[in-house]
Protein backbone atom coordinates (compact mmCIF):
# COMPACT_ATOMS: atom_id res chain seq x y z
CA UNK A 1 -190.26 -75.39 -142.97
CA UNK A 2 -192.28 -73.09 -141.13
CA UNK A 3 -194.80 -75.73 -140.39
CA UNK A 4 -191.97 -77.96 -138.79
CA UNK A 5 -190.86 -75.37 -136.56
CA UNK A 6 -194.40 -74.86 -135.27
CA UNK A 7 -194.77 -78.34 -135.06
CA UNK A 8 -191.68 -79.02 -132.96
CA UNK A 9 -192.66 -76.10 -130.62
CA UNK A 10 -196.18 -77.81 -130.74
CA UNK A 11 -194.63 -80.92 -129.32
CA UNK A 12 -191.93 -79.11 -127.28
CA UNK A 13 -194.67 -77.46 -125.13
CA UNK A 14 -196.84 -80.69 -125.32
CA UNK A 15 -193.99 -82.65 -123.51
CA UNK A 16 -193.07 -80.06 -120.79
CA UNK A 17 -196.94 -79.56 -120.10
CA UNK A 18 -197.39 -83.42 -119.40
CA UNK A 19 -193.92 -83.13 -117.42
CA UNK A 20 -195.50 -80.48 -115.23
CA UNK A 21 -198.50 -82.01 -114.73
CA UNK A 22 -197.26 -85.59 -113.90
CA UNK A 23 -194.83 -83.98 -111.19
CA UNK A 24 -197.59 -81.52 -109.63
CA UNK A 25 -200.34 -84.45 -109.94
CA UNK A 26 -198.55 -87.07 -107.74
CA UNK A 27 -196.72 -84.50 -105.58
CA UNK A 28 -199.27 -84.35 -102.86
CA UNK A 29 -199.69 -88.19 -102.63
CA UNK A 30 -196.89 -88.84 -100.21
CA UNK A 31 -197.62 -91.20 -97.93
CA UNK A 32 -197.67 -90.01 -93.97
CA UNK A 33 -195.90 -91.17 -91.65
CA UNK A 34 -197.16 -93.86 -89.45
CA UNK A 35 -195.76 -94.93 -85.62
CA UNK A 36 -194.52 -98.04 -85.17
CA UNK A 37 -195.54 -100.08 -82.22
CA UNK A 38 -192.16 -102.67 -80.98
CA UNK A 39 -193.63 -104.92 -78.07
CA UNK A 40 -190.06 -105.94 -75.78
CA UNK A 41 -191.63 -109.07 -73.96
CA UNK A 42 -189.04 -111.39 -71.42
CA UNK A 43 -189.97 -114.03 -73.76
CA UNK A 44 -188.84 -112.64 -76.84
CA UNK A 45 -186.35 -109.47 -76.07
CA UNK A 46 -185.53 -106.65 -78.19
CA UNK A 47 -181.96 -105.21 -77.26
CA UNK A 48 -182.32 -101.42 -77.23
CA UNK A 49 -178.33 -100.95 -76.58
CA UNK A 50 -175.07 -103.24 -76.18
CA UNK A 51 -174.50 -103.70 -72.83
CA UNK A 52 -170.77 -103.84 -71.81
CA UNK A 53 -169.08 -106.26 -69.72
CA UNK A 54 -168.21 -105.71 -66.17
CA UNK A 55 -164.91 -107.21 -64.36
CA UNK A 56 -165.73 -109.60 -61.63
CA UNK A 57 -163.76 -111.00 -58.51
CA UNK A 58 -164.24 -112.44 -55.73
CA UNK A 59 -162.04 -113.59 -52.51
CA UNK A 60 -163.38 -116.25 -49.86
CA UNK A 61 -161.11 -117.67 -47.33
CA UNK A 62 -162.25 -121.23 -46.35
CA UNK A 63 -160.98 -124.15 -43.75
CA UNK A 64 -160.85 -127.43 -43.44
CA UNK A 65 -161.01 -127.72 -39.85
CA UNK A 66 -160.52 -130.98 -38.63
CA UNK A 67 -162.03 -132.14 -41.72
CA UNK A 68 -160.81 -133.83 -44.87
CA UNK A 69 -162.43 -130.60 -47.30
CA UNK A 70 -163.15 -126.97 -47.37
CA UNK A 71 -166.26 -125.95 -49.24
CA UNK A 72 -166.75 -122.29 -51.23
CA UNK A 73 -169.87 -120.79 -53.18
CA UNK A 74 -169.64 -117.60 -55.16
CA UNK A 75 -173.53 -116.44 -55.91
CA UNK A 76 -173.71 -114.85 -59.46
CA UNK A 77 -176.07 -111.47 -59.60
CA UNK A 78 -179.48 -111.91 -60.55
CA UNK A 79 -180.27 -111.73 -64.23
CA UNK A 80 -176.19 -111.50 -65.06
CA UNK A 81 -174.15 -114.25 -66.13
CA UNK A 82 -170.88 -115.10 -64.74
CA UNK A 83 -167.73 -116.09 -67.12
CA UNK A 84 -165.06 -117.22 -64.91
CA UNK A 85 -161.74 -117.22 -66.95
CA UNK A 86 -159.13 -117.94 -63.16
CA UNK A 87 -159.64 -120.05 -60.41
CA UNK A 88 -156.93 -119.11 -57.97
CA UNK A 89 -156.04 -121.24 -54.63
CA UNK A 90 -153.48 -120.71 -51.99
CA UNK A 91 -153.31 -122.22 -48.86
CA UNK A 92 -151.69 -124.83 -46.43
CA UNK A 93 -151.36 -127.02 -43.83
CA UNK A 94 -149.12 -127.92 -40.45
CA UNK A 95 -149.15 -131.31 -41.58
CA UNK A 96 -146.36 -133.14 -44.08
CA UNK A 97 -148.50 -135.49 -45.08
CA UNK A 98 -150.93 -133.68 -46.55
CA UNK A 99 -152.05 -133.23 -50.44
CA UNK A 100 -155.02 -130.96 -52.05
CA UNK A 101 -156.80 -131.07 -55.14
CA UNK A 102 -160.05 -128.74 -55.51
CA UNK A 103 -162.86 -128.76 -58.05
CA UNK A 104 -165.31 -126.18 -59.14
CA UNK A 105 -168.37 -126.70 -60.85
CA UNK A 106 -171.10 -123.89 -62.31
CA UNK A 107 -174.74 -123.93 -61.05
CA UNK A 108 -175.13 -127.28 -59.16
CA UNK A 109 -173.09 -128.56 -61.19
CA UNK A 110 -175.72 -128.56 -63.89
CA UNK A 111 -173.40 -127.58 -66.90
CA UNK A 112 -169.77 -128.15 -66.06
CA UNK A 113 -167.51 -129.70 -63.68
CA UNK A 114 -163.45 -129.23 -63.63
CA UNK A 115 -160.54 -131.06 -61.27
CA UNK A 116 -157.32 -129.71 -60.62
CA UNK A 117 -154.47 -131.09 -58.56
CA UNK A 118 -152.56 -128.21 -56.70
CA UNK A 119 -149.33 -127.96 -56.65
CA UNK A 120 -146.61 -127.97 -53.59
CA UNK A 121 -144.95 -124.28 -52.64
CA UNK A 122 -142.94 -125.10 -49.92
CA UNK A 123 -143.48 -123.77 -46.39
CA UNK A 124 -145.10 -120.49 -46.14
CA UNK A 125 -146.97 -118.62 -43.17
CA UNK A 126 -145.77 -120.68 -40.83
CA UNK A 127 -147.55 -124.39 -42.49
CA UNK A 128 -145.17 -126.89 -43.07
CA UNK A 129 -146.96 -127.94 -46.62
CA UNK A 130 -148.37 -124.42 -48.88
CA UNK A 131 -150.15 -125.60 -51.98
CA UNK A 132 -151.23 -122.87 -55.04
CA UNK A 133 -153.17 -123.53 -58.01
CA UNK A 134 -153.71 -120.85 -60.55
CA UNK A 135 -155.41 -121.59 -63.21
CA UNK A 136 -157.45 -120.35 -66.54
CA UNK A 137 -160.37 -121.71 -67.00
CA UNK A 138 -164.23 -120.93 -69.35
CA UNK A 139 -166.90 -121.64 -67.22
CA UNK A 140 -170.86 -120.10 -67.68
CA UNK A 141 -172.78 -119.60 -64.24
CA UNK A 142 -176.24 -118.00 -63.90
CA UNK A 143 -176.46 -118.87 -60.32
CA UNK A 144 -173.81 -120.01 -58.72
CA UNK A 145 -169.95 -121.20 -59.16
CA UNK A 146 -168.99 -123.78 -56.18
CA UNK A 147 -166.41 -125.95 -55.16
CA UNK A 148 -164.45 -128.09 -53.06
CA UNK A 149 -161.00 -127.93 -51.72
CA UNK A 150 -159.95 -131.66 -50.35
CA UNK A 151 -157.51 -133.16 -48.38
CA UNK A 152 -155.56 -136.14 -49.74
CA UNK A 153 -154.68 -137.41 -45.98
CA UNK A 154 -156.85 -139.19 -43.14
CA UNK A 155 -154.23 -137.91 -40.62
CA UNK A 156 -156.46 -134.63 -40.12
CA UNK A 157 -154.51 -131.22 -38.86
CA UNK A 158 -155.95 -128.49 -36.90
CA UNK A 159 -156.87 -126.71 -40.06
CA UNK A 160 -155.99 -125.88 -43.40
CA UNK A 161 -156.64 -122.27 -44.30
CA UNK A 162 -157.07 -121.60 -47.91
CA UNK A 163 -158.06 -118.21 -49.87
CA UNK A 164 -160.12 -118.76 -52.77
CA UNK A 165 -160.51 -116.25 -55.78
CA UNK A 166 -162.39 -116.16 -58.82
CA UNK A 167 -162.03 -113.73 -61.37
CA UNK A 168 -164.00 -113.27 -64.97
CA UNK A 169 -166.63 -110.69 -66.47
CA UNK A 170 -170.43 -110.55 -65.71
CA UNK A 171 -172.95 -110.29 -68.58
């Protein structure tokens, strides 16, 4: 019996010794730490934070002066991209016979073009035809968002004032 009991401490003392000596032996082999190099190129990007997105509107007030259209351009900021969710268009004329319709395309019309016929108001500021359009709409720019406000009738008035406004977020 005694022999077992010297035996088990034998083996006890074997175990913890190759215990300590496995976690001492490979304790100083961590490996260091080594920098790590990103490259951000233009061509390939690596975002280093989100980038919110900022409001944007814009008001022009155009005429068709003597004319059968009013033209409008909106320049987007470089490097930003424009999302225009409302095209809003209010204006008139002094002549009854009149009818509008405007379009708005993005970028030279490179990516998307949309038509809208605006609707009578009534008489307001003095015209005797006011036409409004409001209206939602998705359209990407990275340049610019033009458009044209025409004039259904040959009989051409004095003018046609109209206030254009875009409104959307920037990218």
């Amino acid at each position: 019996m005694k022999n077992r009991i010297i035996v088990s401490r034998f083996g006890l003392i074997a175990l913890m010794s190759l215990s300590l000596f496995t976690a001492t032996a490979f304790a100083g082999n961590a490996p260091s730490a080594t920098p790590v190099v990103v490259t951000n190129t233009a061509a390939n990007p690596v975002p280093v934070a989100v980038q919110k997105t900022q409001f944007y509107q814009a008001t022009q007030n155009v005429n068709c002066i003597n004319s059968d259209h009013a033209d409008f351009t909106f320049s987007v900021p470089s490097g930003k991209t424009l999302v225009v969710h409302n095209l809003n268009v209010f204006g008139g004329s002094w002549n009854p016979t009149d009818t509008f319709g405007v379009y708005i395309y993005a970028d030279n019309g490179s990516t998307s073009s949309l038509g809208f016929s605006m609707q009578p108001v009534g008489g307001y500021f003095g015209w005797t035809n006011g036409w409004a359009l409001n209206q939602q709409i998705q359209m990407s720019a990275t340049q610019t968002v033009q458009g044209r406000i025409g004039r259904g009738s040959n009989n051409y008035a004095l003018a046609c004032p109209f206030f254009v406004t875009i409104s959307g977020e920037l990218m």
